[in-house]
Protein backbone atom coordinates (compact mmCIF):
# COMPACT_ATOMS: atom_id res chain seq x y z
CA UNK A 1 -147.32 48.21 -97.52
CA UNK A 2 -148.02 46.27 -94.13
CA UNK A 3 -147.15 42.54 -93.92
CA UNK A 4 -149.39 40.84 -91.35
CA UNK A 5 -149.29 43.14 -88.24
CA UNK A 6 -146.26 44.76 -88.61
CA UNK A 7 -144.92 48.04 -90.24
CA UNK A 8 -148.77 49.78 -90.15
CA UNK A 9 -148.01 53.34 -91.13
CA UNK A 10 -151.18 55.82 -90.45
CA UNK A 11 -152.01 56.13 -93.99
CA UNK A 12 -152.66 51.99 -93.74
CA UNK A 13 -155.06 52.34 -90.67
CA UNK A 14 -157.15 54.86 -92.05
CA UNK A 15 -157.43 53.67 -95.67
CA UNK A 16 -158.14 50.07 -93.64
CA UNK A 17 -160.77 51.69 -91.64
CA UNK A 18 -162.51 54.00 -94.45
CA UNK A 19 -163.28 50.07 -96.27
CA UNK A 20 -164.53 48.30 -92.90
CA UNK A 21 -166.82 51.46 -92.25
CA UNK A 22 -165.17 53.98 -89.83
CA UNK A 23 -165.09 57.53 -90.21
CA UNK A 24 -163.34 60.59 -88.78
CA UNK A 25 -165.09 60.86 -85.01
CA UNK A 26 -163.27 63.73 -83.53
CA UNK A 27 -159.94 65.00 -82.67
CA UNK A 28 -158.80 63.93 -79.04
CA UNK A 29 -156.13 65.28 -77.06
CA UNK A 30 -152.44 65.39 -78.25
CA UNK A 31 -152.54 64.30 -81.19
CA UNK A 32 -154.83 61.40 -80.81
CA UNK A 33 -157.54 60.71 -83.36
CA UNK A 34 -160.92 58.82 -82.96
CA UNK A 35 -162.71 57.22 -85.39
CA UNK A 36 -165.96 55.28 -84.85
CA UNK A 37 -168.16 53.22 -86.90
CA UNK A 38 -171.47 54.33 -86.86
CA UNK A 39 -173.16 50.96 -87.51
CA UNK A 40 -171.31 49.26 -84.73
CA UNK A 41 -170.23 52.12 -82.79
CA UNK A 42 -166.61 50.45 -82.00
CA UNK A 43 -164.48 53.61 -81.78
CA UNK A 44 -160.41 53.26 -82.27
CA UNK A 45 -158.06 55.55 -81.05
CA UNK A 46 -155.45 56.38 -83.45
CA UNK A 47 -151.99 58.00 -81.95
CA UNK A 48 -150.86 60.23 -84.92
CA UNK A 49 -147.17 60.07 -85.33
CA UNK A 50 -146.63 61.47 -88.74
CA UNK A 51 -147.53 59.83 -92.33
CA UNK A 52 -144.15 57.96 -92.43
CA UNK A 53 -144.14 56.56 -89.01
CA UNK A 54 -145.39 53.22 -88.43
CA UNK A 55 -146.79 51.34 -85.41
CA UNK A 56 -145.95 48.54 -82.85
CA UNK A 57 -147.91 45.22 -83.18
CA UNK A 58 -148.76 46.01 -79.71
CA UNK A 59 -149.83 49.34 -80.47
CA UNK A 60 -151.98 47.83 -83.75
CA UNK A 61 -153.53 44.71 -81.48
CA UNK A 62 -155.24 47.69 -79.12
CA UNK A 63 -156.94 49.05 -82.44
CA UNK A 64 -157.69 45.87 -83.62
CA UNK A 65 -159.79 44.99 -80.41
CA UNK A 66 -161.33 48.62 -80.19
CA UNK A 67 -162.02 47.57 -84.14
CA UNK A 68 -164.42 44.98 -83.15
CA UNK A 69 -162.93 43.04 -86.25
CA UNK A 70 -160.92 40.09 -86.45
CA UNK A 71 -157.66 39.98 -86.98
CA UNK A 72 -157.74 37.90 -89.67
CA UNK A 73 -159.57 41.11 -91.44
CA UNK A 74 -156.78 43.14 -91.02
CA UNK A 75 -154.21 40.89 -92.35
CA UNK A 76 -156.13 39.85 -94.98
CA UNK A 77 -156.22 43.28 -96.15
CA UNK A 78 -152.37 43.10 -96.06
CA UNK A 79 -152.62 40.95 -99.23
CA UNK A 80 -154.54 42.82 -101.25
């Protein structure tokens, strides 16, 4: 499980984006992912790097402004 911003594995971001209201947009290319939500349509660019890897807080801030959300959100979720 995350703690605050740090050790976000893919699994994290999507489950954390499924509850805030994103979905699945499209596949981009490598193996980037979009997914957008509708109401807002705030799309984040996910960099797939396996279900195991995890991400750089840098890497997680860009999502997190692409998000729309505050950060607060996301590490509130942490505690969950």
């Amino acid at each position: 499980m995350p703690k605050g911003l740090s050790n976000w594995s893919y699994k994290n971001i999507i489950e954390f984006l499924t509850e805030n209201g994103f979905e699945f947009h499209e596949e981009r290319k490598g193996s980037h992912e979009a997914w957008i939500n509708p109401n807002t349509q705030k799309i984040v660019e996910i960099n797939y790097h396996g279900k195991n890897g995890t991400y750089s807080e840098r890497t997680l801030e860009t999502m997190i402004r692409q998000s729309g959300l505050d950060k607060k959100v996301w590490r509130k979720w942490t505690q969950s």
